[in-house]
C-alpha atoms as a PDB file:
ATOM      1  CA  UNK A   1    -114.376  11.249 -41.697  1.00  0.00           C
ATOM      2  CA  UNK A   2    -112.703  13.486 -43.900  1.00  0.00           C
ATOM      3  CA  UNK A   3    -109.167  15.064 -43.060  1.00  0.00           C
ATOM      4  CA  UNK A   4    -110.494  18.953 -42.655  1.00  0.00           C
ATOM      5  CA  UNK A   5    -114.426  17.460 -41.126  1.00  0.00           C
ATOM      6  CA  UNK A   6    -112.737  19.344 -37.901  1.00  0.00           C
ATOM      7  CA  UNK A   7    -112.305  22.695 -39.670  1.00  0.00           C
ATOM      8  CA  UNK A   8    -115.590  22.396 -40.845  1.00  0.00           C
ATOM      9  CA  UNK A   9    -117.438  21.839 -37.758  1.00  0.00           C
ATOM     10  CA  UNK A  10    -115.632  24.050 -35.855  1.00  0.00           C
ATOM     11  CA  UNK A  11    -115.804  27.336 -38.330  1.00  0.00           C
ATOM     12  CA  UNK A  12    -117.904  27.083 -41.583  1.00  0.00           C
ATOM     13  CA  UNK A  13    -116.097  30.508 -42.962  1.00  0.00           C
ATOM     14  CA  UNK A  14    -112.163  28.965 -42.025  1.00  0.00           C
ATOM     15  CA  UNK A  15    -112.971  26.061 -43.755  1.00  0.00           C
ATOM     16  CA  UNK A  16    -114.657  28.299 -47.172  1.00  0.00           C
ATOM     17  CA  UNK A  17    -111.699  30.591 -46.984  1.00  0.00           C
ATOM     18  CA  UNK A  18    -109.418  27.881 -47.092  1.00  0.00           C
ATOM     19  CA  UNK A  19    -111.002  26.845 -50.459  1.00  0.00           C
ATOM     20  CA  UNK A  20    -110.711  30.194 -52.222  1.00  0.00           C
ATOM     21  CA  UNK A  21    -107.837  30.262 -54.911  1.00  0.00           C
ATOM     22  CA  UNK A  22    -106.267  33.862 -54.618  1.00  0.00           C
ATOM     23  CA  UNK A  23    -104.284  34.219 -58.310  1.00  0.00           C
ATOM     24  CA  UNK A  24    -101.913  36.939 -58.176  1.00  0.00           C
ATOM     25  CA  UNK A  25    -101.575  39.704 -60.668  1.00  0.00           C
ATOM     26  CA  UNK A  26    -104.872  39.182 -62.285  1.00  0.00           C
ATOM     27  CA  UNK A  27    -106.546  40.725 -64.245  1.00  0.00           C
ATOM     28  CA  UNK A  28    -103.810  43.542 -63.947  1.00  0.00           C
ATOM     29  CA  UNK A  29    -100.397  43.904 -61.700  1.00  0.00           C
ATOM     30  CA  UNK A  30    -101.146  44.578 -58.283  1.00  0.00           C
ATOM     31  CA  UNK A  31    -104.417  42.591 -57.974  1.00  0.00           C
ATOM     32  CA  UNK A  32    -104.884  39.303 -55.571  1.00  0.00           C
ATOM     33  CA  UNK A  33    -108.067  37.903 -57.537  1.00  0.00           C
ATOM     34  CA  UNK A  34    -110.210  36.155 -54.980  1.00  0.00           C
ATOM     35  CA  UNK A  35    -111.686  32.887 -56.942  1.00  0.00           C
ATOM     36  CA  UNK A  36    -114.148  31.259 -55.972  1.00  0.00           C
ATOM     37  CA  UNK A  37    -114.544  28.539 -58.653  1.00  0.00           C
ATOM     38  CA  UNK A  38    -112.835  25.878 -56.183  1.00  0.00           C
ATOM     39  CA  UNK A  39    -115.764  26.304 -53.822  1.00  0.00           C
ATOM     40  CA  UNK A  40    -118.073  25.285 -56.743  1.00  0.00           C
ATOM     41  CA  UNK A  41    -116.155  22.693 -57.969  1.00  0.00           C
ATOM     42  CA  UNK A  42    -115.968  20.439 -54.519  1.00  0.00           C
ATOM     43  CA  UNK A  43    -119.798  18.904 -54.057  1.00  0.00           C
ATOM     44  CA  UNK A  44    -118.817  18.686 -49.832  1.00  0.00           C
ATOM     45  CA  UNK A  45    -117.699  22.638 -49.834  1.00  0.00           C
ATOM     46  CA  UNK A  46    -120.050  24.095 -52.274  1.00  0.00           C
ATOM     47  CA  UNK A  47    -122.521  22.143 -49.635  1.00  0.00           C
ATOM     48  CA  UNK A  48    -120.945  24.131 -46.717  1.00  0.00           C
ATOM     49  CA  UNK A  49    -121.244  27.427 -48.479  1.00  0.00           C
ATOM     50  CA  UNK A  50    -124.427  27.099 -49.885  1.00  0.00           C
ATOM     51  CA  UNK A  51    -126.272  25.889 -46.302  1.00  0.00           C
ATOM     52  CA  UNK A  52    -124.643  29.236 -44.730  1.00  0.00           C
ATOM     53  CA  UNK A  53    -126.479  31.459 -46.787  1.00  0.00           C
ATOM     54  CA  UNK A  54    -129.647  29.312 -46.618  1.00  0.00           C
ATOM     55  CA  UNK A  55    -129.447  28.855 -42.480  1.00  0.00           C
ATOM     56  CA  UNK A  56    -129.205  32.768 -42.861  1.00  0.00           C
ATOM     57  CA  UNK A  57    -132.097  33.353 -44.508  1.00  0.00           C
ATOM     58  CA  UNK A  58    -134.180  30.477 -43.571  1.00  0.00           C
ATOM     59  CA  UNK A  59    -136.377  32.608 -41.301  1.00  0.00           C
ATOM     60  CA  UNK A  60    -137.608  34.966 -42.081  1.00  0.00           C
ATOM     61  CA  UNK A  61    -137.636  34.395 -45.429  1.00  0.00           C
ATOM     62  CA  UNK A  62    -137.159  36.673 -48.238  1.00  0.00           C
ATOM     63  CA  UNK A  63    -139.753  36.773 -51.292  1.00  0.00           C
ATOM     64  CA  UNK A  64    -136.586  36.882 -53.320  1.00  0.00           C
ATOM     65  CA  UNK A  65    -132.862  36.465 -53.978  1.00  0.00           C
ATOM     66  CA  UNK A  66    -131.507  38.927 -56.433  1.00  0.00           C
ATOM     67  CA  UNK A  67    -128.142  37.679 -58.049  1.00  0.00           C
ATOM     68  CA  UNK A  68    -125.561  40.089 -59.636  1.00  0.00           C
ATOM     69  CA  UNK A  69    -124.488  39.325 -62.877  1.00  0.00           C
ATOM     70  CA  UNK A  70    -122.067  36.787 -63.255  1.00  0.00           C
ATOM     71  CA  UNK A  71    -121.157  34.597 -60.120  1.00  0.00           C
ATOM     72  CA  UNK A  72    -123.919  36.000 -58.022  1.00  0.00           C
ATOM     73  CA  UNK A  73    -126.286  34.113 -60.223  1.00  0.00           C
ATOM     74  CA  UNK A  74    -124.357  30.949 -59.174  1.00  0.00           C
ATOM     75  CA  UNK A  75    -124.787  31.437 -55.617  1.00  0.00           C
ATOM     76  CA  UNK A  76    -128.057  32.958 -55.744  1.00  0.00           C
ATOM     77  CA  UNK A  77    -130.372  30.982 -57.637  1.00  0.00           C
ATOM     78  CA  UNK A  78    -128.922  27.932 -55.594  1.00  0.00           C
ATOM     79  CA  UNK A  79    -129.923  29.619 -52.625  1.00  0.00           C
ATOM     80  CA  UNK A  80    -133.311  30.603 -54.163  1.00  0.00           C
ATOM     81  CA  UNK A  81    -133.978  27.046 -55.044  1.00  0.00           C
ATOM     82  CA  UNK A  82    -133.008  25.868 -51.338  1.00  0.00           C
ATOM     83  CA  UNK A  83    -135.366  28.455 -49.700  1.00  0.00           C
ATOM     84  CA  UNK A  84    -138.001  27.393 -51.807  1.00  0.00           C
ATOM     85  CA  UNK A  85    -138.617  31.164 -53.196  1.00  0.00           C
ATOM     86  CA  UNK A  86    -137.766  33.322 -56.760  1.00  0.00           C
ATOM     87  CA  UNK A  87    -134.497  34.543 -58.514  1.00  0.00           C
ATOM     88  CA  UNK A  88    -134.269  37.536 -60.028  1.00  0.00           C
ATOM     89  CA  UNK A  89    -130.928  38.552 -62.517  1.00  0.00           C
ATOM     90  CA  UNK A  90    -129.330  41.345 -62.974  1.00  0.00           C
ATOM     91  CA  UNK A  91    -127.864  41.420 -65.834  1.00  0.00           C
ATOM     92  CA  UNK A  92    -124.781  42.816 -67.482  1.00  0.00           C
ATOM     93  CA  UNK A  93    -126.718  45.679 -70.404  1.00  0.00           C
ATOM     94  CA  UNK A  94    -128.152  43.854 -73.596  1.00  0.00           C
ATOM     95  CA  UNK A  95    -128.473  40.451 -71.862  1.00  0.00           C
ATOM     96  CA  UNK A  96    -131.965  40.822 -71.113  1.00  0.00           C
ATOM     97  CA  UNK A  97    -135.059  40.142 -73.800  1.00  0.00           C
ATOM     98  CA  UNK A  98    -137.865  41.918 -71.877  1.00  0.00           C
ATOM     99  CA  UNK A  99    -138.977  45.826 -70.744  1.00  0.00           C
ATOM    100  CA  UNK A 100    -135.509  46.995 -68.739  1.00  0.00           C
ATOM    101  CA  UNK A 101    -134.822  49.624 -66.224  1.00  0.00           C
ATOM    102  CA  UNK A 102    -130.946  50.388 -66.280  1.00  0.00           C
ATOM    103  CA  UNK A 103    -128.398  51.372 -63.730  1.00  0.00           C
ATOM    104  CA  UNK A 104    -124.595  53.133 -64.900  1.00  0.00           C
ATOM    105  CA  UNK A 105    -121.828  52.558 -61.918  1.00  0.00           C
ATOM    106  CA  UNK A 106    -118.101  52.847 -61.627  1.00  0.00           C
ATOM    107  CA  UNK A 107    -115.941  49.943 -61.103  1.00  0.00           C
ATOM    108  CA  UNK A 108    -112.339  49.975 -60.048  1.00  0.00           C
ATOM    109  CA  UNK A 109    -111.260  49.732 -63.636  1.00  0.00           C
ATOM    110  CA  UNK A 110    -114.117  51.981 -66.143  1.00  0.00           C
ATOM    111  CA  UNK A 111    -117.831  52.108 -65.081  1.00  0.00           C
ATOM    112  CA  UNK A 112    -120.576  49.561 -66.655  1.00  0.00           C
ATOM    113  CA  UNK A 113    -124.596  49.481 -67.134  1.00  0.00           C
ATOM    114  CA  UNK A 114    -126.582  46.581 -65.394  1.00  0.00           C
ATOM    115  CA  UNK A 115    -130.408  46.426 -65.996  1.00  0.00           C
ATOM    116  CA  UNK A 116    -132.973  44.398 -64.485  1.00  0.00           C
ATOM    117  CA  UNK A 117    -136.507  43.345 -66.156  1.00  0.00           C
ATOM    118  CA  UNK A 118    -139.452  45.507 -65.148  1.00  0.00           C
ATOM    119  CA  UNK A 119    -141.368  43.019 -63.671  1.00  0.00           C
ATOM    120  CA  UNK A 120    -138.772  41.039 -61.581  1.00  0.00           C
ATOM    121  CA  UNK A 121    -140.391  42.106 -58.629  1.00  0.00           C
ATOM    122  CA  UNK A 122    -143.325  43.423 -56.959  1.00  0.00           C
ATOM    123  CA  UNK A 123    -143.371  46.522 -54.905  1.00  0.00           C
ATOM    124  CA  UNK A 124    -143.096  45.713 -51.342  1.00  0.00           C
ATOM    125  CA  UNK A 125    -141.227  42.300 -52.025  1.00  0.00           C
ATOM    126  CA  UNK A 126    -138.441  41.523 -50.016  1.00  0.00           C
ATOM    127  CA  UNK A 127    -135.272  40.862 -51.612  1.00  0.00           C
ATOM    128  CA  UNK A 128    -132.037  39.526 -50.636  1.00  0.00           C
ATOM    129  CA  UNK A 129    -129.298  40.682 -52.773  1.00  0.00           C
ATOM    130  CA  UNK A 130    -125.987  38.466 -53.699  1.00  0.00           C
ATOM    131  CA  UNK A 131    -122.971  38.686 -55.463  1.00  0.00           C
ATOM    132  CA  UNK A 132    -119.748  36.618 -54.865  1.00  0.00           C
ATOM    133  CA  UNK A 133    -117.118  39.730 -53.220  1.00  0.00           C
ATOM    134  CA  UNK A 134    -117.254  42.962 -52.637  1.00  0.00           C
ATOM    135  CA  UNK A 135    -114.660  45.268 -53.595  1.00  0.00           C
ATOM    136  CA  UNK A 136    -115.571  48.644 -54.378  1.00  0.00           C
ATOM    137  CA  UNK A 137    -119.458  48.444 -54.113  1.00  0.00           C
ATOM    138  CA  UNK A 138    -120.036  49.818 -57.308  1.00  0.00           C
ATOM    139  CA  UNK A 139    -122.061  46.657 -58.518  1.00  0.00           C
ATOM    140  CA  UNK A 140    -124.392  45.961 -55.353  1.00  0.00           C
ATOM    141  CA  UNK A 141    -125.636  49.636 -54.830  1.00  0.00           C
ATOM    142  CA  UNK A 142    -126.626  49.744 -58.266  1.00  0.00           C
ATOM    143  CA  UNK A 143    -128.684  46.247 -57.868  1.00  0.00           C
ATOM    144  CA  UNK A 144    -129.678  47.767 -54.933  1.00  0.00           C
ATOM    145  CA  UNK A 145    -131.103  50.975 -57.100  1.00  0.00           C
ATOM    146  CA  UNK A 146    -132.667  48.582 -59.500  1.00  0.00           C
ATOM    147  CA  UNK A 147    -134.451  47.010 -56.924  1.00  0.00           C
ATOM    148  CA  UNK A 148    -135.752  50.138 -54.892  1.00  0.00           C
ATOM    149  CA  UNK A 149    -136.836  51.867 -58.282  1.00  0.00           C
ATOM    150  CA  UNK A 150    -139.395  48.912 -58.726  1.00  0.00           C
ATOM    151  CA  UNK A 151    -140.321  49.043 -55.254  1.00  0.00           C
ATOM    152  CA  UNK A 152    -138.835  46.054 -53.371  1.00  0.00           C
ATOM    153  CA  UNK A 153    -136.907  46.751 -50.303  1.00  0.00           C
ATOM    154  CA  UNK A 154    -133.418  45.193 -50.225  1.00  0.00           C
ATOM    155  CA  UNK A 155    -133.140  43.614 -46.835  1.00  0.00           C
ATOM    156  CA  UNK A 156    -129.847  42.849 -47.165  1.00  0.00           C
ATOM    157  CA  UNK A 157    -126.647  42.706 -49.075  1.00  0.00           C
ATOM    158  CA  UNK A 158    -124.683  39.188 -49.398  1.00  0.00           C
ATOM    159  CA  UNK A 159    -121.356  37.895 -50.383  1.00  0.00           C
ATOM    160  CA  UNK A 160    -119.099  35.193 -49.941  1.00  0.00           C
ATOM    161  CA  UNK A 161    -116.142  38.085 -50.258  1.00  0.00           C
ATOM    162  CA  UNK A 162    -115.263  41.155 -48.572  1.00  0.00           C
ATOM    163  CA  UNK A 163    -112.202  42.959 -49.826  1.00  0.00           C
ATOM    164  CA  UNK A 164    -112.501  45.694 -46.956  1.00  0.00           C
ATOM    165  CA  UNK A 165    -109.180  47.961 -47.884  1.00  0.00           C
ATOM    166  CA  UNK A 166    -111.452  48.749 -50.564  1.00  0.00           C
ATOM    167  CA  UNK A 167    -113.985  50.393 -49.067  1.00  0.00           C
ATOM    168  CA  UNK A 168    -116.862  48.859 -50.834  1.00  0.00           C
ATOM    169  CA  UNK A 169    -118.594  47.454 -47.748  1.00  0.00           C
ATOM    170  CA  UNK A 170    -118.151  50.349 -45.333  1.00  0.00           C
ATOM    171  CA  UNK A 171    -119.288  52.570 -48.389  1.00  0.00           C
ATOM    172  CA  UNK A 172    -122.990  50.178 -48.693  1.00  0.00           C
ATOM    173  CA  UNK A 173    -123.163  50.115 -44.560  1.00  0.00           C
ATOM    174  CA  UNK A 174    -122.924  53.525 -45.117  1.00  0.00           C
ATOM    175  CA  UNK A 175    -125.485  54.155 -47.211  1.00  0.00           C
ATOM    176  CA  UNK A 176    -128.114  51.843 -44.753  1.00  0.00           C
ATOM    177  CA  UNK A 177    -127.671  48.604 -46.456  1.00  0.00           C
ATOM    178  CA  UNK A 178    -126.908  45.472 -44.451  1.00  0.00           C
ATOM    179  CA  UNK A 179    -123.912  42.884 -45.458  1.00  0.00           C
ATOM    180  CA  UNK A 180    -123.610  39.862 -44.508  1.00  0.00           C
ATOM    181  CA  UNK A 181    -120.229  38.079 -45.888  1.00  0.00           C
ATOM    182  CA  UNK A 182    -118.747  34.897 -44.907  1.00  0.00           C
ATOM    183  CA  UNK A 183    -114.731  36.085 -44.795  1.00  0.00           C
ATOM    184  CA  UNK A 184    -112.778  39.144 -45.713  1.00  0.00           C
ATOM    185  CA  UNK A 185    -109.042  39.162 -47.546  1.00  0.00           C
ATOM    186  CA  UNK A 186    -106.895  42.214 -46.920  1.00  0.00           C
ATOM    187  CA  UNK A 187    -105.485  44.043 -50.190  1.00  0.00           C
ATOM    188  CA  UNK A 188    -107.191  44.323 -53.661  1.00  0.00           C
END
C-alpha cells in the first residue's frame, strides 16, 4: 500500500487538496495561485479526482459536460469520456472554426469574450458545466449564458476549486445555479 492509501480512503477531497501546488504571488502580488497541474501529473491522484466527478454524475446522467476554456477542458472531457456521453468547449473568442454565439464577462483582472459553437447542444439537453476553481464567477455564469441561450439547462456547476472570499460561488448559488466543488482555499 501506498504511504497516503489512508488519506485517500478516508477523505477523497483531503487527499486532492493535499496535491494542489498553491504558488505565491502569481500572476500578480497578493495572489495564492491554486495549481492544479500536480493532480494531473500523478496517474493514482488524477484517478481519485477524476472518479469523484464521475461517481457524481454517474446517475443520473447528464447528456453533456461543458468544459471552460482552458483546464476545464482537462477535467471535463475526461469526465465526458468516463460517463460515456459528449463534450462541449467553450472557448476563449477566435478559437472556434464554426457558427459562434459569444458571451463578454469581467474577471478579477479586465473582462474577456468566450463563445461556444451553435450547435454544441440541443435544446432541452442537460449539461453539466466544469471548470477547474472558482474565484469570481465571471467565467461559469457566462458558460452558463451560452448554454441557456441554445436551450440546454445547466444542471449544475463543477469545480475542483472554490476560492470562497471571493464571492464567486455564493454569487452563481445566488443566481440558482448548483456547485458542486471538491475543496475550498481561503484568500485569492
Amino acid at each position: 500500500m501506498h504511504s497516503d492509501d489512508t488519506a485517500l480512503m478516508a477523505q477523497p477531497a483531503a487527499y486532492i487538496r493535499a496535491h494542489i501546488r498553491t504558488v505565491p504571488d502569481w500572476p500578480e502580488p497578493g495572489v495564492m495561485f491554486r495549481d492544479i497541474t500536480p493532480l494531473l501529473s500523478d496517474p493514482r491522484v488524477f484517478r481519485v479526482l477524476i472518479d469523484q466527478f464521475v461517481h457524481r454524475y454517474f446517475s443520473p446522467r447528464p447528456d453533456a459536460i461543458a468544459g471552460l476554456d482552458a483546464r476545464g477542458f482537462i477535467i471535463g472531457s475526461v469526465l465526458a469520456y468516463e460517463l460515456g456521453i459528449g463534450f462541449v468547449p467553450i472557448r476563449k473568442k477566435g478559437k472556434l472554426p464554426f457558427t459562434t454565439v459569444e458571451e463578454r464577462y469581467e474577471l478579477e483582472y479586465g473582462s474577456a469574450t468566450v463563445e461556444i459553437h451553435t450547435d454544441a447542444v440541443k435544446p432541452g439537453d442537460r449539461v453539466v458545466l466544469i471548470d477547474d476553481l472558482i474565484a469570481t464567477g465571471g467565467t461559469m455564469m457566462a458558460g452558463r449564458r451560452l448554454l441557456e441561450r441554445l436551450g440546454a439547462q445547466v444542471v449544475e456547476g463543477a469545480s475542483i476549486v472554490d476560492l470562497p472570499e471571493l464571492g464567486g460561488s455564493q454569487r452563481l448559488r445566488d443566481s440558482g445555479l448548483a456547485l458542486f466543488t471538491l475543496v475550498s482555499f481561503d484568500g485569492h
